[in-house]
PDB file of N, CA and C in Angstrom:
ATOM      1  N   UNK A   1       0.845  -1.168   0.000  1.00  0.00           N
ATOM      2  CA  UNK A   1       0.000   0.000   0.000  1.00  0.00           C
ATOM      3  C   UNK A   1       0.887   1.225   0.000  1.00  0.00           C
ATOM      4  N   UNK A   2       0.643   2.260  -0.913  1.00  0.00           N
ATOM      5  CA  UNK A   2       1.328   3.769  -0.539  1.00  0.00           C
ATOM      6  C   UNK A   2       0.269   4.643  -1.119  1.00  0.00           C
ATOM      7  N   UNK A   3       0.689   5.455  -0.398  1.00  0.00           N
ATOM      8  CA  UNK A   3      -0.343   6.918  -0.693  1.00  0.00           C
ATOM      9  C   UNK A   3       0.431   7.866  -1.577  1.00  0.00           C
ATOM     10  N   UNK A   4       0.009   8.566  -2.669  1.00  0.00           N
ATOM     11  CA  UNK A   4       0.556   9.718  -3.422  1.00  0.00           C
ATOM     12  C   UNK A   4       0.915  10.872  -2.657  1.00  0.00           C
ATOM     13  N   UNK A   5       2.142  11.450  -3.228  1.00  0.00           N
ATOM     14  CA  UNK A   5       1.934  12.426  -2.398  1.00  0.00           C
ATOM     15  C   UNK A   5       1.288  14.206  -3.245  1.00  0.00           C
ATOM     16  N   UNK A   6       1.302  13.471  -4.774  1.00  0.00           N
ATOM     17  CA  UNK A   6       0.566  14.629  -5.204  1.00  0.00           C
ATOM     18  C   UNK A   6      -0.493  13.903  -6.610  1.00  0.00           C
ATOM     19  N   UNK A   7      -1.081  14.990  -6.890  1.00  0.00           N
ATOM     20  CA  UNK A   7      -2.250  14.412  -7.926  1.00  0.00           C
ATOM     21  C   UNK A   7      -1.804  14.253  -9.029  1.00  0.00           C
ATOM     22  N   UNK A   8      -2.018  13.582  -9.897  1.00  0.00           N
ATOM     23  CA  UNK A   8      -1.694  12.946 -11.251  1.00  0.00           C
ATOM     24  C   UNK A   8      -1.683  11.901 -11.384  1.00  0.00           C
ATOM     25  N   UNK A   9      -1.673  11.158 -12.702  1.00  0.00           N
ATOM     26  CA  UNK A   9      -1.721  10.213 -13.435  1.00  0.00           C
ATOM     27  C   UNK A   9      -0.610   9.071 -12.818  1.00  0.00           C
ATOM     28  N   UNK A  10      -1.050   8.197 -12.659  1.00  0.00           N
ATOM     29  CA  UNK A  10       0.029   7.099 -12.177  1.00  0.00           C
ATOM     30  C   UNK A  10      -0.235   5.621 -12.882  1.00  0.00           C
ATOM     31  N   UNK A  11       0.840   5.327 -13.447  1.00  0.00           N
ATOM     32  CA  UNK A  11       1.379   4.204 -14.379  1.00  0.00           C
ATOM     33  C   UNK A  11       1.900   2.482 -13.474  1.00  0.00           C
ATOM     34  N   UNK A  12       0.981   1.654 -13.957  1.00  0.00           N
ATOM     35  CA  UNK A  12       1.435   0.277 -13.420  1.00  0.00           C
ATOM     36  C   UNK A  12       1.659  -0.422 -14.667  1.00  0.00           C
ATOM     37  N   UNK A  13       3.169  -0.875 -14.466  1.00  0.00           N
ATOM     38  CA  UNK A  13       3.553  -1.409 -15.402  1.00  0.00           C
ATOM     39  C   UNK A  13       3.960  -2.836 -14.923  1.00  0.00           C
ATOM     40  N   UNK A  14       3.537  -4.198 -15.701  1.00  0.00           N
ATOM     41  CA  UNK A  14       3.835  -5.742 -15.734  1.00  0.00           C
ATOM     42  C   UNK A  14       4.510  -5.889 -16.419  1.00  0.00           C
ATOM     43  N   UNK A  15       5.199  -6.817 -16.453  1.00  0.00           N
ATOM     44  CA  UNK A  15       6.479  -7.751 -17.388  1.00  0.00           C
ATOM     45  C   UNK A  15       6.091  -9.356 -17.045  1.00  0.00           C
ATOM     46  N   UNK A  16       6.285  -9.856 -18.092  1.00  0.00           N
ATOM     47  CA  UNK A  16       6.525 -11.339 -18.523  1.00  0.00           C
ATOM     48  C   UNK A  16       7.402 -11.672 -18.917  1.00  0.00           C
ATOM     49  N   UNK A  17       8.613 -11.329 -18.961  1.00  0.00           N
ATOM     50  CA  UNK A  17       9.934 -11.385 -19.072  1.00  0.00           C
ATOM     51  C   UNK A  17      10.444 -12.842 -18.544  1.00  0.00           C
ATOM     52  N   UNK A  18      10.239 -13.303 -17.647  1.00  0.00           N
ATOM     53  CA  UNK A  18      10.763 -14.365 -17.366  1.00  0.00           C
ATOM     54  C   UNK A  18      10.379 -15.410 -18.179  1.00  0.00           C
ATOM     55  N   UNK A  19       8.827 -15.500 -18.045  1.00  0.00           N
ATOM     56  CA  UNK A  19       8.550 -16.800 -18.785  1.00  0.00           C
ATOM     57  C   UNK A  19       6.952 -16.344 -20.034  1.00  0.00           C
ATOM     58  N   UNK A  20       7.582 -16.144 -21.262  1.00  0.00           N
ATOM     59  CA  UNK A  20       6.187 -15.730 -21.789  1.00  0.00           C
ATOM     60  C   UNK A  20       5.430 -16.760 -22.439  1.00  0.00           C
ATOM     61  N   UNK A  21       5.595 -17.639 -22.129  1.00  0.00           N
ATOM     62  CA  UNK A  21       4.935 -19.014 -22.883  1.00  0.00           C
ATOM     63  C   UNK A  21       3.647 -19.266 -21.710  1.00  0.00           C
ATOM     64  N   UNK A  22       3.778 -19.303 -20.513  1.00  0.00           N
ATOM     65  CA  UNK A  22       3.027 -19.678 -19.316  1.00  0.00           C
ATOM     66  C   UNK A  22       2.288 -18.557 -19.109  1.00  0.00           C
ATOM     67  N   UNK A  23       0.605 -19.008 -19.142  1.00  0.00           N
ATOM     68  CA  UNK A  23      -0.254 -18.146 -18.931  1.00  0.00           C
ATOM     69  C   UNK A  23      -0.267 -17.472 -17.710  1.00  0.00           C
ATOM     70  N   UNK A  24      -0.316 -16.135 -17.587  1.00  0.00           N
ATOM     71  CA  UNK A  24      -0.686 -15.414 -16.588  1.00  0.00           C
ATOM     72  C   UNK A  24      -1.867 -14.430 -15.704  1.00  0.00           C
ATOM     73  N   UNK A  25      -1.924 -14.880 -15.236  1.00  0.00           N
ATOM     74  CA  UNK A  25      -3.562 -14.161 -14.620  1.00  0.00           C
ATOM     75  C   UNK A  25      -2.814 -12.855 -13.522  1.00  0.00           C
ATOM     76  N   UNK A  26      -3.410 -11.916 -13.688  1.00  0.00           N
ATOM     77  CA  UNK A  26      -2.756 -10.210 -12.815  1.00  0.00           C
ATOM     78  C   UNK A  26      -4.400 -10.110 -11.770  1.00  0.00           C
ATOM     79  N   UNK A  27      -3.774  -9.588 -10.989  1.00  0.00           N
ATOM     80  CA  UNK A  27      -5.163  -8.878 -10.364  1.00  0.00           C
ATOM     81  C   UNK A  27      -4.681  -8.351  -9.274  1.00  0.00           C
ATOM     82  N   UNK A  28      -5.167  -7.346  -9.143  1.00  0.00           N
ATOM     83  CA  UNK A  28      -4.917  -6.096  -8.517  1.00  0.00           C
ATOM     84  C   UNK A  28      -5.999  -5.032  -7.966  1.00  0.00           C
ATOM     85  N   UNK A  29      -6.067  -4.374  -6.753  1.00  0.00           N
ATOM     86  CA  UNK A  29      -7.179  -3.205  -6.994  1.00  0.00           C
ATOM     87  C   UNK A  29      -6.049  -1.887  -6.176  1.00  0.00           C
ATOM     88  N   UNK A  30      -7.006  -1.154  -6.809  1.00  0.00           N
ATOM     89  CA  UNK A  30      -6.693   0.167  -7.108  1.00  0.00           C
ATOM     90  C   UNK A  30      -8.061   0.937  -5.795  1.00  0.00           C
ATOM     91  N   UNK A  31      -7.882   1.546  -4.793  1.00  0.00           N
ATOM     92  CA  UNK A  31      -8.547   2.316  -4.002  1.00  0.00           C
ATOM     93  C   UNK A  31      -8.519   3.915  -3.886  1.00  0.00           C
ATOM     94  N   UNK A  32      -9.117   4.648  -4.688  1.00  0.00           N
ATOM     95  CA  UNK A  32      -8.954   5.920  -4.124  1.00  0.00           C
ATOM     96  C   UNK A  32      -9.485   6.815  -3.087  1.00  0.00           C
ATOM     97  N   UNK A  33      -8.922   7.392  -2.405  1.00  0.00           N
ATOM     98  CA  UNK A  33      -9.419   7.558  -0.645  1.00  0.00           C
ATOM     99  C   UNK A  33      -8.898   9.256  -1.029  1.00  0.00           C
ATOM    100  N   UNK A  34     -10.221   9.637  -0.896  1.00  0.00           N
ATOM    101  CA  UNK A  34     -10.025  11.636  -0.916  1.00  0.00           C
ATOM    102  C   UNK A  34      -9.739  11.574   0.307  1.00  0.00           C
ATOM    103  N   UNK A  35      -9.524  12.711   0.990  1.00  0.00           N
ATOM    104  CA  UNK A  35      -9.554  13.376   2.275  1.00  0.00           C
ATOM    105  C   UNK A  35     -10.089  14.839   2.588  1.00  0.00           C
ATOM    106  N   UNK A  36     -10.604  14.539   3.721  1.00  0.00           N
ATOM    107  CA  UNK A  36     -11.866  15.588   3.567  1.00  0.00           C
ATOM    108  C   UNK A  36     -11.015  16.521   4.680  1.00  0.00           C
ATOM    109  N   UNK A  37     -11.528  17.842   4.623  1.00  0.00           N
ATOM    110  CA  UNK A  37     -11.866  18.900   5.687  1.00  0.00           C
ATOM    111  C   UNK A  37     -11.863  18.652   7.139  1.00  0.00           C
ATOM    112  N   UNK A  38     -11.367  19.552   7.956  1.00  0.00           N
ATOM    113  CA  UNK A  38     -12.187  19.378   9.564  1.00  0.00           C
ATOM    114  C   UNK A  38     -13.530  20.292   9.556  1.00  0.00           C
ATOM    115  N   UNK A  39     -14.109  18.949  10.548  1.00  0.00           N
ATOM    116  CA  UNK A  39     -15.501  19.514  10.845  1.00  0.00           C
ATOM    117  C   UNK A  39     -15.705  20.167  11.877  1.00  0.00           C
ATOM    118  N   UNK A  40     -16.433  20.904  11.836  1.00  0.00           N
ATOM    119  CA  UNK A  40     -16.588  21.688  13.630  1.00  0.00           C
ATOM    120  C   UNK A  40     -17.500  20.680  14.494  1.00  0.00           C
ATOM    121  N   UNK A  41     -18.586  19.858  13.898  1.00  0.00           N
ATOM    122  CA  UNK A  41     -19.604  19.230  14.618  1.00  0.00           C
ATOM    123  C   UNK A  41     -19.248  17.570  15.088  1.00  0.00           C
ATOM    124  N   UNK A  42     -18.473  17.879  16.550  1.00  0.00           N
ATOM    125  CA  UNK A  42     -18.028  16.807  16.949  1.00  0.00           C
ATOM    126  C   UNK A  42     -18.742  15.113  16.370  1.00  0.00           C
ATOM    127  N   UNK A  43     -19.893  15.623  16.645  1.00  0.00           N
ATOM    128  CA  UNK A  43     -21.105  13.669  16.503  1.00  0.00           C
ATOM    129  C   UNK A  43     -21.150  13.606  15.071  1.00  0.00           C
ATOM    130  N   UNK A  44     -20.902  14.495  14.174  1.00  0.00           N
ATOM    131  CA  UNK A  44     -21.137  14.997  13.029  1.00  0.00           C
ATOM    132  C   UNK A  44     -19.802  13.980  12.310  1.00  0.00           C
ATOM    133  N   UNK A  45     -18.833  14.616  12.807  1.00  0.00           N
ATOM    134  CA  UNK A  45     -17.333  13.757  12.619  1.00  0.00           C
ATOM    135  C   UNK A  45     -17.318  12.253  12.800  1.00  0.00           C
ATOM    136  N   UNK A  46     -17.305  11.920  14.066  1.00  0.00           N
ATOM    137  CA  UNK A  46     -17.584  10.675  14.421  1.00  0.00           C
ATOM    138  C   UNK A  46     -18.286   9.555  13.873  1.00  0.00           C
ATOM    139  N   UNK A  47     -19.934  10.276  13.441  1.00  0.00           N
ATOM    140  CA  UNK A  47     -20.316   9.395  12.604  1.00  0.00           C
ATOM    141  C   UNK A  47     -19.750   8.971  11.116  1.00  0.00           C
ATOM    142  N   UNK A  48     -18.778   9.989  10.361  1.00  0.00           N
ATOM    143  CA  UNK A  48     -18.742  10.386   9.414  1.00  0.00           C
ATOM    144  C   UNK A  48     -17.550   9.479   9.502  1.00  0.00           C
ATOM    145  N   UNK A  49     -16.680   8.844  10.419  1.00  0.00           N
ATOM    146  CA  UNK A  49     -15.729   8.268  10.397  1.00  0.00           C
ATOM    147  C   UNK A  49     -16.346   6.867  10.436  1.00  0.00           C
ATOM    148  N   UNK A  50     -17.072   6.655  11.161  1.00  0.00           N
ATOM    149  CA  UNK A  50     -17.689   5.316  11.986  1.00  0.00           C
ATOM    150  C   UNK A  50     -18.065   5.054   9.943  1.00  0.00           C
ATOM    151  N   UNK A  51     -18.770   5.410   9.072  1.00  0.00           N
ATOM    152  CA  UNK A  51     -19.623   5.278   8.077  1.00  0.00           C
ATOM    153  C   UNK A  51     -18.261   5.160   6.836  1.00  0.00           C
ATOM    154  N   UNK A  52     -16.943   5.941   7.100  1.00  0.00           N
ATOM    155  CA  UNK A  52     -15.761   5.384   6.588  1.00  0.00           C
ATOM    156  C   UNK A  52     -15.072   4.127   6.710  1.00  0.00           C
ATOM    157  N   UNK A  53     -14.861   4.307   8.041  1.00  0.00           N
ATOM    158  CA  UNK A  53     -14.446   2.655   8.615  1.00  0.00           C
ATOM    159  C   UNK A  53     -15.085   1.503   7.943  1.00  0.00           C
ATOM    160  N   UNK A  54     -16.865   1.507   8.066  1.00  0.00           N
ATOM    161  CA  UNK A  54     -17.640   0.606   7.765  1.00  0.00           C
ATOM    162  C   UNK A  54     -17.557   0.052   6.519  1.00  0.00           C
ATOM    163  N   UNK A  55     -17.130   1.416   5.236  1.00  0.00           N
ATOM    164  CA  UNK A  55     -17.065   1.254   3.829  1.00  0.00           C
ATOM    165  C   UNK A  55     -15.888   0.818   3.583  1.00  0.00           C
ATOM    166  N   UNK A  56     -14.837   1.335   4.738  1.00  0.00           N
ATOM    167  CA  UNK A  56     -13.243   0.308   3.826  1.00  0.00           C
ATOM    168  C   UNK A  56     -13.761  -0.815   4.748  1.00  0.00           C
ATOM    169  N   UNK A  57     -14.079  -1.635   5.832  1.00  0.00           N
ATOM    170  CA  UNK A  57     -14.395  -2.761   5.898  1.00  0.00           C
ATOM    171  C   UNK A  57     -15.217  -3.578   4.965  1.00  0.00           C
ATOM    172  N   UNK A  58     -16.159  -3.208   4.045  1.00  0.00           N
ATOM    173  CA  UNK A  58     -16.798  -3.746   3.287  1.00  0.00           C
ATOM    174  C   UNK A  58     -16.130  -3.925   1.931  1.00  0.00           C
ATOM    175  N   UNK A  59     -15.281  -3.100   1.552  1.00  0.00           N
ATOM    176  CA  UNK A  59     -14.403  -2.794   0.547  1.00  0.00           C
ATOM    177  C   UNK A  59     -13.627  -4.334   0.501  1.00  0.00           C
ATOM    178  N   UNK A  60     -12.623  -4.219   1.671  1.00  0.00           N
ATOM    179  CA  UNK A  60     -11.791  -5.299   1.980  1.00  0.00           C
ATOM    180  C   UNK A  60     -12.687  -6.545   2.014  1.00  0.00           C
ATOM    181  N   UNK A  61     -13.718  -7.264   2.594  1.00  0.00           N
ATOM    182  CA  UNK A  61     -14.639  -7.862   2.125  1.00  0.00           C
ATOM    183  C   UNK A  61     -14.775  -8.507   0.560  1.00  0.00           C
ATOM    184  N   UNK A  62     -15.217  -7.198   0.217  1.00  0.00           N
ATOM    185  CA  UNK A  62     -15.656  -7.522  -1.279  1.00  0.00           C
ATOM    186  C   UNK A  62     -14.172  -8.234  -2.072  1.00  0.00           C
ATOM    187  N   UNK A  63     -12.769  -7.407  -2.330  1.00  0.00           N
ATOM    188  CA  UNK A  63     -11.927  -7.232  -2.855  1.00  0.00           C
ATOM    189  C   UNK A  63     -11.689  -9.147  -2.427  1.00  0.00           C
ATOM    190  N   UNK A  64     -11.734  -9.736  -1.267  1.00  0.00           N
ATOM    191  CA  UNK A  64     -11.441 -10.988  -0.583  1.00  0.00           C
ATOM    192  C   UNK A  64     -12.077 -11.607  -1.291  1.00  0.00           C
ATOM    193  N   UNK A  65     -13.257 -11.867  -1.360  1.00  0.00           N
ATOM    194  CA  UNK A  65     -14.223 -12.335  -2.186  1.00  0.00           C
ATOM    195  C   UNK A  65     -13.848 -12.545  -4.014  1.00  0.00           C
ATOM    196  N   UNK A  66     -13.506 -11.763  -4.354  1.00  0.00           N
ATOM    197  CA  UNK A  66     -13.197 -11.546  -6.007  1.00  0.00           C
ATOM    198  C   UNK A  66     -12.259 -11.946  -6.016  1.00  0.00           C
ATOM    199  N   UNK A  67     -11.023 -11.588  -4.728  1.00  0.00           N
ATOM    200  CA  UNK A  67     -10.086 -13.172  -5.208  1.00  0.00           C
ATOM    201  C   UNK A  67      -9.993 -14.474  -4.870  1.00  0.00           C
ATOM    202  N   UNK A  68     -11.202 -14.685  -3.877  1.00  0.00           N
ATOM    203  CA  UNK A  68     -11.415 -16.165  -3.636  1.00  0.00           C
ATOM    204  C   UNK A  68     -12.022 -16.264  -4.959  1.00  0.00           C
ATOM    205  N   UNK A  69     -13.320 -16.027  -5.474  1.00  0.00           N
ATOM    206  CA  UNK A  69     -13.247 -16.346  -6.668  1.00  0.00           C
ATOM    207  C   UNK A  69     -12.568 -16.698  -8.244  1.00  0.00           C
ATOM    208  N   UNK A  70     -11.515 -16.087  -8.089  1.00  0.00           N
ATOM    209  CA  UNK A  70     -10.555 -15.990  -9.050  1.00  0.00           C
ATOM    210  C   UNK A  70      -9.762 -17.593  -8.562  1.00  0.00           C
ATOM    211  N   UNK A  71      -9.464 -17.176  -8.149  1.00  0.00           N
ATOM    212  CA  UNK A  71      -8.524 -18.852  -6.993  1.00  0.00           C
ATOM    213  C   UNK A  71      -9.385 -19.889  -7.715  1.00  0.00           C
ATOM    214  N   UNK A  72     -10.763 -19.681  -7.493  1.00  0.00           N
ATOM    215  CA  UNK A  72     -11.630 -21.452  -7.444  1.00  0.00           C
ATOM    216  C   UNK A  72     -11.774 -21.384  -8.953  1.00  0.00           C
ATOM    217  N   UNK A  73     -11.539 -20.424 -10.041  1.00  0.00           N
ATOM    218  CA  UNK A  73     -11.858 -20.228 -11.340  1.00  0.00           C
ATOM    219  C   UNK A  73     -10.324 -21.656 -11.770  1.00  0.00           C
ATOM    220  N   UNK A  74      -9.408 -20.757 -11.252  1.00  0.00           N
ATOM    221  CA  UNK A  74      -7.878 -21.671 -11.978  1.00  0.00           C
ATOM    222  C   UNK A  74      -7.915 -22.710 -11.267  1.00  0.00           C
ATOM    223  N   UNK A  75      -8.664 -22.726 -10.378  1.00  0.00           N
ATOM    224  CA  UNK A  75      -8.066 -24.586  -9.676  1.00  0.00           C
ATOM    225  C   UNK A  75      -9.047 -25.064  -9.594  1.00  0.00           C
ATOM    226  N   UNK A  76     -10.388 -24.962 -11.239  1.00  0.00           N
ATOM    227  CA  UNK A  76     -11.003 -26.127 -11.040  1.00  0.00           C
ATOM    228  C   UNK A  76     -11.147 -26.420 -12.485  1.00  0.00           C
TER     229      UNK A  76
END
């Protein structure tokens, strides 16, 4: 995991260099996480975090899921 430290375009580059005869399957995710403002309204905040937390927990979830799936795709 790393965070940018400024905005722009960012490049992921793969190689098969070693072996290009042997099929390869990639998978990867990509998360973008803005960052917001301070709030003045303490419960206001709190919830607003509690409702962040909840969404990268579900995130991570999902992302688990799509590669257990991927897994049971090649090994059956």
């Amino acid at each position: 995991m790393f965070t940018l430290e400024t905005a722009g375009k960012v490049r992921v580059c793969f190689s098969n260099k070693i072996s290009t005869v042997t099929h390869k399957v990639v998978m990867f995710n990509l998360d973008l996480i803005e960052g917001t403002g301070p709030n003045t309204d303490e419960s206001h905040s709190k919830l607003e975090t509690m409702m962040a937390d909840l969404a990268q927990q579900m995130t991570t979830v999902k992302h688990e899921q799509e590669y257990m799936e991927v897994r049971e795709r090649i090994h059956t």
